[in-house]
C-alpha atoms as a PDB file:
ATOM      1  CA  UNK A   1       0.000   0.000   0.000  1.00  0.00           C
ATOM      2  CA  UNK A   2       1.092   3.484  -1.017  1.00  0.00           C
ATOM      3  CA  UNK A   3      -0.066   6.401   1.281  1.00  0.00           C
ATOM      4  CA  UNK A   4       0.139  10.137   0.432  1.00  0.00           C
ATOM      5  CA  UNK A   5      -0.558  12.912   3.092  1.00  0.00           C
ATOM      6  CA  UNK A   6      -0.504  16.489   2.814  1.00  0.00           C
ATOM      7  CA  UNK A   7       0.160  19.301   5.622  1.00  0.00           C
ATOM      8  CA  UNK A   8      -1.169  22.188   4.629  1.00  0.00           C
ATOM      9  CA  UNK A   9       0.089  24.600   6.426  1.00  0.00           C
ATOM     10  CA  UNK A  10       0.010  28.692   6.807  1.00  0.00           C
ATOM     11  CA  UNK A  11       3.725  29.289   4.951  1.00  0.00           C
ATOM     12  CA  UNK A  12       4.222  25.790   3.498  1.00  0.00           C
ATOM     13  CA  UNK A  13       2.548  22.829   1.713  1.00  0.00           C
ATOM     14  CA  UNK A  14       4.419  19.450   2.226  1.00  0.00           C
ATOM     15  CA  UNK A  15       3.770  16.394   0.544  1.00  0.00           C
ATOM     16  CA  UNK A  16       5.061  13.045   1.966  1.00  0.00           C
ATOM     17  CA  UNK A  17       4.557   8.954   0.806  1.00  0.00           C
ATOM     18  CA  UNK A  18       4.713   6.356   3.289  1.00  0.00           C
ATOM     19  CA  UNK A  19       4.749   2.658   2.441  1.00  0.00           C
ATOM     20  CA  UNK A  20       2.612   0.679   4.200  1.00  0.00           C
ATOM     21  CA  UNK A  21       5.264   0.429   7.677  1.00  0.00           C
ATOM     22  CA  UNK A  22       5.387   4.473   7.765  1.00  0.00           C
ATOM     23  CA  UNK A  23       8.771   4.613   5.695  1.00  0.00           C
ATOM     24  CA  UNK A  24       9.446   8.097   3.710  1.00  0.00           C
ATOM     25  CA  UNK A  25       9.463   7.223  -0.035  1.00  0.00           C
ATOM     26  CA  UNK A  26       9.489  10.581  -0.674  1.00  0.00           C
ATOM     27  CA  UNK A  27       8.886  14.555   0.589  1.00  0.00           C
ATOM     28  CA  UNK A  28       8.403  17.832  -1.160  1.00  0.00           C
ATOM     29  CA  UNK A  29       7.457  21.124  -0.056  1.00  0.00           C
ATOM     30  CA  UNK A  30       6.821  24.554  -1.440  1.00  0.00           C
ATOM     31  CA  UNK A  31       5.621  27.928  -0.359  1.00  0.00           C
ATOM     32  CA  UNK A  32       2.048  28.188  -0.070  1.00  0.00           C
ATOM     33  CA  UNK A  33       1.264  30.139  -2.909  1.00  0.00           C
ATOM     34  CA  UNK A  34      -1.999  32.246  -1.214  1.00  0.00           C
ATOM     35  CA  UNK A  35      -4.797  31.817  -3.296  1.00  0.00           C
ATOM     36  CA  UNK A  36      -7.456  29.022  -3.326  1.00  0.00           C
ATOM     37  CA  UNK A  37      -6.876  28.254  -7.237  1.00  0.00           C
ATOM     38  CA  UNK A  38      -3.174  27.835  -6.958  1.00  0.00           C
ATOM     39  CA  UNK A  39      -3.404  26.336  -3.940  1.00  0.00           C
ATOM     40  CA  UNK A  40      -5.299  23.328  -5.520  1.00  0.00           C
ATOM     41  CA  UNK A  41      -2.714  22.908  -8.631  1.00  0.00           C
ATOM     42  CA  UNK A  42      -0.796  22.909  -5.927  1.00  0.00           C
ATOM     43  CA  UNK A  43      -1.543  20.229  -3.994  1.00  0.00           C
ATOM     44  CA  UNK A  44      -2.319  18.226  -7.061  1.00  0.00           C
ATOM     45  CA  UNK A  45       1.603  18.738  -8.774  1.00  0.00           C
ATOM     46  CA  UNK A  46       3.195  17.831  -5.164  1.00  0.00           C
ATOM     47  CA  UNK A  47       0.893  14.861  -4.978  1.00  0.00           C
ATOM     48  CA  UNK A  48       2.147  13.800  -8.303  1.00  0.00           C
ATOM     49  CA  UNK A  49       5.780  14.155  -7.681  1.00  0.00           C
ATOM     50  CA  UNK A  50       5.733  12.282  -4.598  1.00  0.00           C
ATOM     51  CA  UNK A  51       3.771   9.288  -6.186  1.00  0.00           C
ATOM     52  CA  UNK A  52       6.038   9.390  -8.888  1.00  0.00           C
ATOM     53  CA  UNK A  53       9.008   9.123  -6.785  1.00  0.00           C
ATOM     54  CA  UNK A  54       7.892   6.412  -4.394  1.00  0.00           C
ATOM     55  CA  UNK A  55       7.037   4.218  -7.131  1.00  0.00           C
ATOM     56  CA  UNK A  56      10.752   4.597  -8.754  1.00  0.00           C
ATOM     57  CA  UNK A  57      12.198   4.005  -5.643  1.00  0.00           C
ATOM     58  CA  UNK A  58       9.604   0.366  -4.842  1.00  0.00           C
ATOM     59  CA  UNK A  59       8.675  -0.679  -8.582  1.00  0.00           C
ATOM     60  CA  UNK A  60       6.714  -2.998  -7.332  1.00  0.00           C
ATOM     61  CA  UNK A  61       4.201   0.330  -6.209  1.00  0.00           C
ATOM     62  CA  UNK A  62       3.745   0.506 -10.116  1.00  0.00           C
ATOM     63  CA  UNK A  63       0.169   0.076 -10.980  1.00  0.00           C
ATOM     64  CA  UNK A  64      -0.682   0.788  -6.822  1.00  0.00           C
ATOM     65  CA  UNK A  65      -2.988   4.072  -6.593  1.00  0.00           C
ATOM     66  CA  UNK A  66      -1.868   5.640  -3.500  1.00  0.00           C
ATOM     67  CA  UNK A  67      -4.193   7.144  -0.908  1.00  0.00           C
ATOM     68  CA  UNK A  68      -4.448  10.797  -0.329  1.00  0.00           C
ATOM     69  CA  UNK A  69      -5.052  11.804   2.623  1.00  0.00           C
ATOM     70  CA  UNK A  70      -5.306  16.282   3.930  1.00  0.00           C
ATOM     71  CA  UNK A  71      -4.621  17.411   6.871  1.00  0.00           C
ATOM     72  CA  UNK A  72      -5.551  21.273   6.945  1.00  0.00           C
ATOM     73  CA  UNK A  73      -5.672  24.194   9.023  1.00  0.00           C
ATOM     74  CA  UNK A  74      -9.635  24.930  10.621  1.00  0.00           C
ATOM     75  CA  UNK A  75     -12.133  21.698   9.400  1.00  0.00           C
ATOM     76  CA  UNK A  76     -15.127  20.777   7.415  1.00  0.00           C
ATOM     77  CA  UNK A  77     -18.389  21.814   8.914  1.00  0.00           C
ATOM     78  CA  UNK A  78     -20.331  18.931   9.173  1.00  0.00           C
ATOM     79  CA  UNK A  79     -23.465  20.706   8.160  1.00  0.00           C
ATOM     80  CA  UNK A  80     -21.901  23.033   4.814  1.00  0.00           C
ATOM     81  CA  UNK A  81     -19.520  21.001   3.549  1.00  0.00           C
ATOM     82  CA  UNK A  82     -17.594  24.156   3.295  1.00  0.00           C
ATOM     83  CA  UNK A  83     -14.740  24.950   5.345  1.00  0.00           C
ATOM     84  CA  UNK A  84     -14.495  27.201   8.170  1.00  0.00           C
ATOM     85  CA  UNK A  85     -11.859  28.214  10.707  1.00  0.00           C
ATOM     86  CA  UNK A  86      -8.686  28.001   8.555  1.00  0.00           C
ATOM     87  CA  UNK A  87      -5.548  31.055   8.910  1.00  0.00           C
ATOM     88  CA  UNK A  88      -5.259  30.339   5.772  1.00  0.00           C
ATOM     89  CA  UNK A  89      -8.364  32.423   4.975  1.00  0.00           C
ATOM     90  CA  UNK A  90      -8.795  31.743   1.553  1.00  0.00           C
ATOM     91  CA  UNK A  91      -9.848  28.225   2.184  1.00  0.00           C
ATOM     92  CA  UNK A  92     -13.236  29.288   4.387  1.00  0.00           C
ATOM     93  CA  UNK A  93     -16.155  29.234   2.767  1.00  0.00           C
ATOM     94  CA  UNK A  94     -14.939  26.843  -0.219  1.00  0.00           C
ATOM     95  CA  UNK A  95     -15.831  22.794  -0.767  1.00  0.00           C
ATOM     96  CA  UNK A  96     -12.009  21.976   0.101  1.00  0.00           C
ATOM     97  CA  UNK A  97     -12.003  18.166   0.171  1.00  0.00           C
ATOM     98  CA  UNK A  98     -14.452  18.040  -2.939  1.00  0.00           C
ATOM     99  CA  UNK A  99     -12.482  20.678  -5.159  1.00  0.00           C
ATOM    100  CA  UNK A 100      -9.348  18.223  -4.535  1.00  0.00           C
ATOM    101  CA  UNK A 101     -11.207  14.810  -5.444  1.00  0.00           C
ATOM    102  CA  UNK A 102     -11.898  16.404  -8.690  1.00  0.00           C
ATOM    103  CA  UNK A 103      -8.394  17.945  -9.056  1.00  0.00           C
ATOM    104  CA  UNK A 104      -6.195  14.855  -7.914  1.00  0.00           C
ATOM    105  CA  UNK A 105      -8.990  12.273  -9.500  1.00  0.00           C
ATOM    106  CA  UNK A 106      -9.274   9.726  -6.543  1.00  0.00           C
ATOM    107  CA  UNK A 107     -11.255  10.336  -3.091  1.00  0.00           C
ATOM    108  CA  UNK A 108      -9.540  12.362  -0.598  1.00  0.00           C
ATOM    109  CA  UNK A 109      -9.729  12.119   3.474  1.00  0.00           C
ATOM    110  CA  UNK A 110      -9.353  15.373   5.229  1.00  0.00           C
ATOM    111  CA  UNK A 111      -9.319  16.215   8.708  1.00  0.00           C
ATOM    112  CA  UNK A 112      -7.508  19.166  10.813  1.00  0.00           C
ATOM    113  CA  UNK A 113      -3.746  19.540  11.209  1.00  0.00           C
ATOM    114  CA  UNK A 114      -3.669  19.111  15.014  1.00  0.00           C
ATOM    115  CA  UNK A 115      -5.776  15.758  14.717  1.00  0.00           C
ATOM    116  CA  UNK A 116      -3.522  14.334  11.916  1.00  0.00           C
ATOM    117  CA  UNK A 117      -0.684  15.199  14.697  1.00  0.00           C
ATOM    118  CA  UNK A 118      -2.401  13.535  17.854  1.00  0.00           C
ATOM    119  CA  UNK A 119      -3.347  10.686  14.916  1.00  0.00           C
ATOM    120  CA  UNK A 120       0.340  10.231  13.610  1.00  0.00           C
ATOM    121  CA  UNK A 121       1.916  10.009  17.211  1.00  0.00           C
ATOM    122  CA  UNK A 122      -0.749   7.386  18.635  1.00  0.00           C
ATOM    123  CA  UNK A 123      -0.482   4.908  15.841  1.00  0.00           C
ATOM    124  CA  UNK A 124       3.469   4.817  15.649  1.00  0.00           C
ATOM    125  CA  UNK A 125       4.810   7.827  17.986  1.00  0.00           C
ATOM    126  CA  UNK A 126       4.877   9.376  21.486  1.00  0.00           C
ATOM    127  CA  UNK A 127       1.935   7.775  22.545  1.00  0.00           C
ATOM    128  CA  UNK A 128       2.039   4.423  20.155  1.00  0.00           C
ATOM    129  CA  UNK A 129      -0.255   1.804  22.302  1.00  0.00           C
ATOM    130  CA  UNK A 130      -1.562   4.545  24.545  1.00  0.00           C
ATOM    131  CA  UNK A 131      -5.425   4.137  24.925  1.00  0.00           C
ATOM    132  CA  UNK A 132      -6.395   7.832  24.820  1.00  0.00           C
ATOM    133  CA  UNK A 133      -4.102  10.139  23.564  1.00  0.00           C
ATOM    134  CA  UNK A 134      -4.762  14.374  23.672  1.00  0.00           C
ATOM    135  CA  UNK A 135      -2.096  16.078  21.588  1.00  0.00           C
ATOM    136  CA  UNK A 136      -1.415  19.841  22.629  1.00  0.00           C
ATOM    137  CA  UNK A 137      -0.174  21.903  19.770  1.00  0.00           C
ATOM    138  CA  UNK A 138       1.336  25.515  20.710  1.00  0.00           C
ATOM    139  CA  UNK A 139       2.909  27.652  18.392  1.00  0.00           C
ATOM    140  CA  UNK A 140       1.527  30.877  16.432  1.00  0.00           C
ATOM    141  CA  UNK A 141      -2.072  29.879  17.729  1.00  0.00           C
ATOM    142  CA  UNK A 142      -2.883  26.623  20.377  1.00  0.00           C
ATOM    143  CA  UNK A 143      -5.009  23.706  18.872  1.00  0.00           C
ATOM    144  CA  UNK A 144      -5.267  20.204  19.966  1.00  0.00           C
ATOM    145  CA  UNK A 145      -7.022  16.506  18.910  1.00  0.00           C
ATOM    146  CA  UNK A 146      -8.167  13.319  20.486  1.00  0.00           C
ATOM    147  CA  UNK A 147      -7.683   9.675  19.558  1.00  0.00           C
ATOM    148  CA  UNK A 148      -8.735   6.628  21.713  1.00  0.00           C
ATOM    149  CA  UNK A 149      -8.461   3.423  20.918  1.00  0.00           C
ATOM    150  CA  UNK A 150      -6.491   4.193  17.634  1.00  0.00           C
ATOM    151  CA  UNK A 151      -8.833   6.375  16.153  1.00  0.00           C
ATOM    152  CA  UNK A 152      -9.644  10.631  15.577  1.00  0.00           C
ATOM    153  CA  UNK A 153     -12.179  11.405  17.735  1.00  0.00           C
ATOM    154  CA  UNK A 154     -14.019  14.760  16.209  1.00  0.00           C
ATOM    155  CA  UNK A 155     -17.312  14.775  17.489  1.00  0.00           C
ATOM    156  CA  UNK A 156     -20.532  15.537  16.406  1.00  0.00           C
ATOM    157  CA  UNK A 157     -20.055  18.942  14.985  1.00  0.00           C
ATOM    158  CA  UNK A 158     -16.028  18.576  14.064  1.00  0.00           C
ATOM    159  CA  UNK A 159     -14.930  20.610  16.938  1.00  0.00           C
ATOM    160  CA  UNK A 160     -13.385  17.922  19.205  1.00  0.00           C
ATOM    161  CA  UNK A 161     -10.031  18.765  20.634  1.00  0.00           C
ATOM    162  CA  UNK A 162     -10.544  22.814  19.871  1.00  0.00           C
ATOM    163  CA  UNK A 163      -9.190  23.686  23.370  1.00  0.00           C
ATOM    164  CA  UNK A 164      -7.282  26.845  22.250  1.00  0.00           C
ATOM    165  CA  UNK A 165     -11.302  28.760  21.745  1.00  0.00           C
ATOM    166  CA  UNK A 166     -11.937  27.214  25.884  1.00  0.00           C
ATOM    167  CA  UNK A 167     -11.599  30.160  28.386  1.00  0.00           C
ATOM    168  CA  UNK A 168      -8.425  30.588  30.362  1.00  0.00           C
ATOM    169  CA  UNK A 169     -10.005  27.965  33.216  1.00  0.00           C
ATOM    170  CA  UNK A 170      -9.863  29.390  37.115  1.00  0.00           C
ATOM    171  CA  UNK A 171      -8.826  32.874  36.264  1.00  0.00           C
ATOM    172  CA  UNK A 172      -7.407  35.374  38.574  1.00  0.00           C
ATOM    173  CA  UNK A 173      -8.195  38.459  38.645  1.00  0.00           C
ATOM    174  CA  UNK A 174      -6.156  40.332  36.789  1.00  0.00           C
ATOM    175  CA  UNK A 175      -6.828  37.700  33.703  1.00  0.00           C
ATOM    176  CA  UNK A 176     -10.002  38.327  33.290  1.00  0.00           C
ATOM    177  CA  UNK A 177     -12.171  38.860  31.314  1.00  0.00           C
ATOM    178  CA  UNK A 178      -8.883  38.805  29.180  1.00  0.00           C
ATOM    179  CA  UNK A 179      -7.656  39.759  25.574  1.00  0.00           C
ATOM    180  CA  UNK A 180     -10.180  39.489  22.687  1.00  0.00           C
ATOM    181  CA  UNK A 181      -9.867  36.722  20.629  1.00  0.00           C
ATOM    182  CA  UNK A 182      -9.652  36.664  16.906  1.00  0.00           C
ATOM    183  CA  UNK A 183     -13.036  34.277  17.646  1.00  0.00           C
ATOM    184  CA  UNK A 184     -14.928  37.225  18.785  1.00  0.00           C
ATOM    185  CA  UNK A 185     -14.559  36.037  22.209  1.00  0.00           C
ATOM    186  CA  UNK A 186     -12.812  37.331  25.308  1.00  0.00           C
ATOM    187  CA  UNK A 187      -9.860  35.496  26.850  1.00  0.00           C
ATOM    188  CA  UNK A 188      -9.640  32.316  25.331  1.00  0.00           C
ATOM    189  CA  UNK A 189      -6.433  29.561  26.081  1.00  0.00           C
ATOM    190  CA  UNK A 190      -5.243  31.043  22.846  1.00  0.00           C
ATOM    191  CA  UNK A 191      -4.822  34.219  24.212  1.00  0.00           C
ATOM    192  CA  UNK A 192      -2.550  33.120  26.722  1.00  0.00           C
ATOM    193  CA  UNK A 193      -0.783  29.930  25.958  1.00  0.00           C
ATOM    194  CA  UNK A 194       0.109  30.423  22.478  1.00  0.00           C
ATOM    195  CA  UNK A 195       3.530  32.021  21.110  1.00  0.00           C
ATOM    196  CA  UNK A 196       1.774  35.074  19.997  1.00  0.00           C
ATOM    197  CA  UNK A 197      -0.229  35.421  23.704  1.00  0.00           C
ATOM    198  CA  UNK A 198       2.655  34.333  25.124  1.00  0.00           C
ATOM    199  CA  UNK A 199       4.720  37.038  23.966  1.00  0.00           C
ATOM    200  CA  UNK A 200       1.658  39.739  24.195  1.00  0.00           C
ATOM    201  CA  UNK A 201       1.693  39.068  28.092  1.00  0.00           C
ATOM    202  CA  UNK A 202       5.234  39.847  27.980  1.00  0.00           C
ATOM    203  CA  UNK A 203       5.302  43.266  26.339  1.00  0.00           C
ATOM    204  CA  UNK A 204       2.187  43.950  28.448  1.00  0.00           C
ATOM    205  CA  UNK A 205       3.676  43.207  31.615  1.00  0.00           C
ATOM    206  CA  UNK A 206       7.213  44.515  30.896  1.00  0.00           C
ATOM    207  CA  UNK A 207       6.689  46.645  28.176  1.00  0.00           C
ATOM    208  CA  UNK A 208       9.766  45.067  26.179  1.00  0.00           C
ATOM    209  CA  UNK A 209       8.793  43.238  22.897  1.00  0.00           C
ATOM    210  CA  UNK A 210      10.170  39.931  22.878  1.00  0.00           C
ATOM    211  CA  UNK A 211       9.774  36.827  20.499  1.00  0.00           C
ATOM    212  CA  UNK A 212       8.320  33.405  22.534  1.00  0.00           C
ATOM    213  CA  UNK A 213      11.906  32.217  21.889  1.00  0.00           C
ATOM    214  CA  UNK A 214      13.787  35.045  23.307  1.00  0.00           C
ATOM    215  CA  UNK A 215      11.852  35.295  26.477  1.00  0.00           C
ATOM    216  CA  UNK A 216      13.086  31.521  26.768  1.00  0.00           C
ATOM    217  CA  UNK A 217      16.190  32.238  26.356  1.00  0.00           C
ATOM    218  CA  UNK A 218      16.165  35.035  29.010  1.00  0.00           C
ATOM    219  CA  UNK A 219      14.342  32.786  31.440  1.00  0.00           C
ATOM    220  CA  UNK A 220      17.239  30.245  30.824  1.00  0.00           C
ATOM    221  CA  UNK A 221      19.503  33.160  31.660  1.00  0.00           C
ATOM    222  CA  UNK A 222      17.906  34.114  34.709  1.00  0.00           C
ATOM    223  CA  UNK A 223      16.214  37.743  33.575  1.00  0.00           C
ATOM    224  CA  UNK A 224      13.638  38.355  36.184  1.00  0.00           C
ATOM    225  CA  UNK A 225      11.131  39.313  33.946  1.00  0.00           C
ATOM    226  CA  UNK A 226      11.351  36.339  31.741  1.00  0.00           C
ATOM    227  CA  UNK A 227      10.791  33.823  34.577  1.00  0.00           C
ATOM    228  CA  UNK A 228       7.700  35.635  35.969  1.00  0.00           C
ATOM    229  CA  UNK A 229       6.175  35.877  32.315  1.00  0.00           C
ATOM    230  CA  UNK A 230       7.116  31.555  32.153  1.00  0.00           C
ATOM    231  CA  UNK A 231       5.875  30.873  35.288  1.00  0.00           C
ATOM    232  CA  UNK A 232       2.967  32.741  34.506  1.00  0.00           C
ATOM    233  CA  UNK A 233       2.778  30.261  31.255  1.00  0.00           C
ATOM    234  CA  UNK A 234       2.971  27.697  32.565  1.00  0.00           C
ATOM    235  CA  UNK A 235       0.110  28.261  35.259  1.00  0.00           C
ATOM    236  CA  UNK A 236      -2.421  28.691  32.546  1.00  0.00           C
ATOM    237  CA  UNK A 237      -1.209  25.657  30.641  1.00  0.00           C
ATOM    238  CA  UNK A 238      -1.299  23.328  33.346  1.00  0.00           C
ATOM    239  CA  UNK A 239      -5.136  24.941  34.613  1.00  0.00           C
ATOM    240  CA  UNK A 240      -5.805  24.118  30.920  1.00  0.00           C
ATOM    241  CA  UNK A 241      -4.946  20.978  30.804  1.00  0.00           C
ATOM    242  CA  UNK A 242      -6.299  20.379  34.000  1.00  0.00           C
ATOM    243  CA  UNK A 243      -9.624  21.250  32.682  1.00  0.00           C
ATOM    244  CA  UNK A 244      -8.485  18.624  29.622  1.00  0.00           C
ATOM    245  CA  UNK A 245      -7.764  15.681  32.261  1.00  0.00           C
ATOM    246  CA  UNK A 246     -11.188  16.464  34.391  1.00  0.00           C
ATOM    247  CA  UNK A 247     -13.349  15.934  30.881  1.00  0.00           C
ATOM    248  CA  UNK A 248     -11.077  13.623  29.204  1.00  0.00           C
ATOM    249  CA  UNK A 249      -8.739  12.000  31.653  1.00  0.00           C
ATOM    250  CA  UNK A 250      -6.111  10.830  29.121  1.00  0.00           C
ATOM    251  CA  UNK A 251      -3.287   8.587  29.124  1.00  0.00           C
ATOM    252  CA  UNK A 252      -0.714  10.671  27.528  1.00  0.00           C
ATOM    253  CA  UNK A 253      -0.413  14.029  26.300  1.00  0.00           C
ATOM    254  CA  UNK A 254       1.800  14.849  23.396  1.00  0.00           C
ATOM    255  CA  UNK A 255       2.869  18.197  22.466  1.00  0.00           C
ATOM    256  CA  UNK A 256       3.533  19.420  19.078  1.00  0.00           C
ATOM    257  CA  UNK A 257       4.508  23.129  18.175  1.00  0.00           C
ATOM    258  CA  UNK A 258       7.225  25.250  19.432  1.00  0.00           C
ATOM    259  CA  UNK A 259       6.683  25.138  22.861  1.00  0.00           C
ATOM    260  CA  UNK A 260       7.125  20.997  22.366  1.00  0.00           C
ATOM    261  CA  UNK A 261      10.968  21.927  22.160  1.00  0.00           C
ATOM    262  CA  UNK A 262      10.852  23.832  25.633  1.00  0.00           C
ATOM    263  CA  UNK A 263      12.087  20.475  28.339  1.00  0.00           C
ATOM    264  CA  UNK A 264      11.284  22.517  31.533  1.00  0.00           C
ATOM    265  CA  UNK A 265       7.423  22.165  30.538  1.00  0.00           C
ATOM    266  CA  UNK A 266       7.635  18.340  30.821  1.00  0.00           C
ATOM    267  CA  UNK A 267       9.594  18.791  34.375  1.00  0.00           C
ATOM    268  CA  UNK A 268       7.300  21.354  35.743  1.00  0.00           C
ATOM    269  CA  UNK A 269       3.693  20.973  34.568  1.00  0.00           C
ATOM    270  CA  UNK A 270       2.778  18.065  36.386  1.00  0.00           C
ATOM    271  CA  UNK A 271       3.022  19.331  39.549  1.00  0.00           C
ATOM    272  CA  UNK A 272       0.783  22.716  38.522  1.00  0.00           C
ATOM    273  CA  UNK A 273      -1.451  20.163  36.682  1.00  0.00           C
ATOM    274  CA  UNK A 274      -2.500  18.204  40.057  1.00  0.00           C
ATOM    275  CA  UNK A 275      -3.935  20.207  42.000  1.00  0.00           C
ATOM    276  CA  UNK A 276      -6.405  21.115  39.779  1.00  0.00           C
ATOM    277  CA  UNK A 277      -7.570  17.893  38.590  1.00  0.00           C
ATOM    278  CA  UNK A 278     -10.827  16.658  40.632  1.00  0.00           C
ATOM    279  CA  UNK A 279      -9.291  13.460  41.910  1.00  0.00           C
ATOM    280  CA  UNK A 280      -7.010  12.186  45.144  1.00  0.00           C
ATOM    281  CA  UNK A 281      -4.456  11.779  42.598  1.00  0.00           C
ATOM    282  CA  UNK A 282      -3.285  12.147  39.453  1.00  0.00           C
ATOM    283  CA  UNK A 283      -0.772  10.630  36.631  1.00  0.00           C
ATOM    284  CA  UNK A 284       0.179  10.845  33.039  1.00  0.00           C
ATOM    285  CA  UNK A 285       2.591  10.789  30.586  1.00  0.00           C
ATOM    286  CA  UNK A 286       3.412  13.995  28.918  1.00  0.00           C
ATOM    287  CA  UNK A 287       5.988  13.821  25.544  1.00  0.00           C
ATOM    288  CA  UNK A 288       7.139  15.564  23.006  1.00  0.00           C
ATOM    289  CA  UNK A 289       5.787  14.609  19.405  1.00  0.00           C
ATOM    290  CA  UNK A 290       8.510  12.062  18.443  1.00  0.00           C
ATOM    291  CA  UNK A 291       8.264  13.075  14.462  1.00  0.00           C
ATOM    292  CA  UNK A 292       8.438  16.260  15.069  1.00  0.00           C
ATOM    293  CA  UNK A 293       7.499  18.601  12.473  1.00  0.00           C
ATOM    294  CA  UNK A 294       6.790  15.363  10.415  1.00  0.00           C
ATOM    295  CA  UNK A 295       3.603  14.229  12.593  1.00  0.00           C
ATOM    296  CA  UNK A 296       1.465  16.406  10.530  1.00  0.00           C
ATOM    297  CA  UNK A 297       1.731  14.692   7.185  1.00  0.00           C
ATOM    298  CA  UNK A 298       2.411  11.582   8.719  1.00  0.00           C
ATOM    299  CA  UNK A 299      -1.543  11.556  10.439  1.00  0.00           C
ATOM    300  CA  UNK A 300      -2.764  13.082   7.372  1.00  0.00           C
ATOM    301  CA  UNK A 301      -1.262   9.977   5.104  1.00  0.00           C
ATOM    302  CA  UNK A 302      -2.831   7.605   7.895  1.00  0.00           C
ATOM    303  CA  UNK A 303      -6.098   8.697   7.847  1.00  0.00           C
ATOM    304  CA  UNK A 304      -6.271   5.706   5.256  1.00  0.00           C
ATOM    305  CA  UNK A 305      -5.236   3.404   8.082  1.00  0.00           C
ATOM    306  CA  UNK A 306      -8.277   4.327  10.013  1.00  0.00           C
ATOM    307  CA  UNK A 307     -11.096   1.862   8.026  1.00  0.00           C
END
């Protein structure tokens, strides 16, 4: 079996083919190009190289029509068809998944970038053999997905695992109602948790205008500031996923995203996590997404493996 997924991502759009035991055949990327149109031809040339290239490289592929499988920024509403939710703007409103059947001529599976991560990392990563599985993903924004038992989890109206649009749970005082949300909302997880909120509360709080990365880096170095704004980010990421473990209670969480490069979160956030969770006890496993930036097109090529 020959599997093709896609991340389709903000800046990029990477194509990948797997053989049947998750070996890379073959990878390509470009720029995404910013417009629906081009977007499609796009998708539809990378599929093709990648095809062709896995099937030089295992001739006996030849004749095999590989699986296809999206995984996109925002989702399919269940009731439209259209999509909805995406940073890559141009995509809301249009028929994604049904615009690419007809371009690449062959049935296409589609589901949200964060799912194909948490998807990719419970059938062969982090969390490979874990029961329930909730994979955090913090970078420019904070988006998440849920698999048990092997399989996406997206509930009844697609939103499943959308814990970045949740409000900041247990808020003091001073964080609330918090900062308005590109939603509409007020003080959403987002807000706070994400690279961009994450440096926002910085700058607020200091007044200096700092990356995510560089605030790190000055919290490694001991700058005052910098630990107070990480303590304070970590607080609201372990109340958040406290909130996660008192609905969902999983086995392991996996992060993905920037912030999956920062160790100190997987030392320090179980003890902020604990408290908060509505039990006499509590335990999990938290890891970093072992492929990396690769999860993404890895779950969005498996979403073939899930029947």
């Amino acid at each position: 079996m020959l599997y093709i997924g896609v991340d389709f991502g903000g800046t990029k759009i990477e194509a990948a083919a797997l053989s049947a035991d998750g070996t890379f055949l073959s990878r390509q990327r470009e720029p995404n190009p910013g417009s629906y149109p081009a977007a499609i031809r796009l998708v539809r040339e990378l599929t093709a190289r990648v095809e062709t290239e896995a099937k030089i490289k295992v001739p006996e592929l030849t004749g095999i029509s590989a699986t296809i499988g999206i995984g996109s920024p925002g989702s399919v509403s269940p009731r439209t068809g259209v999509m909805r939710n995406a940073n890559s703007v141009y995509l809301n409103g249009k028929p994604f998944r049904e615009d690419l059947e007809q371009a690449l001529k062959r049935p296409v599976r589609l589901a949200n970038d964060a799912n194909c991560l948490a998807l990719s990392e419970a059938i062969d990563g982090a969390a490979k053999g874990a029961k329930s599985v909730f994979a955090i993903i913090v970078g420019t924004g904070c988006g998440g997905g849920l698999v048990v038992d092997g399989h996406l989890v997206e509930g009844a109206n697609g939103v499943a695992g959308e814990w970045g649009h949740m409000p900041l749970p247990w808020p003091k005082l001073n964080e609330y109602p918090g900062p308005k949300c590109w939603c509409g909302q007020h003080g959403c997880l987002e807000t706070w948790v994400s690279g961009t909120g994450f440096a926002r509360d910085f700058e607020h709080t200091t007044g200096r205008a700092l990356k995510g990365e560089e605030i790190i880096e000055a919290m490694r170095a001991g700058d005052r500031d910098a630990v107070a704004a990480f303590d304070r980010l970590l607080s609201r990421l372990g109340r958040g996923m406290a909130a996660i473990v008192n609905i969902l209670d999983p086995d392991v969480f996996v992060f993905g995203g920037g912030l999956s490069n920062v160790p100190e979160i997987y030392e320090r956030l179980p003890a902020i996590i604990e408290p908060y969770v509505f039990s006499d006890g509590w335990q999990a496993q938290l890891k970093p997404a072992r492929w990396g930036d690769s999860s993404g097109v890895r779950g969005a090529a498996y979403l073939w493996r899930e029947g």
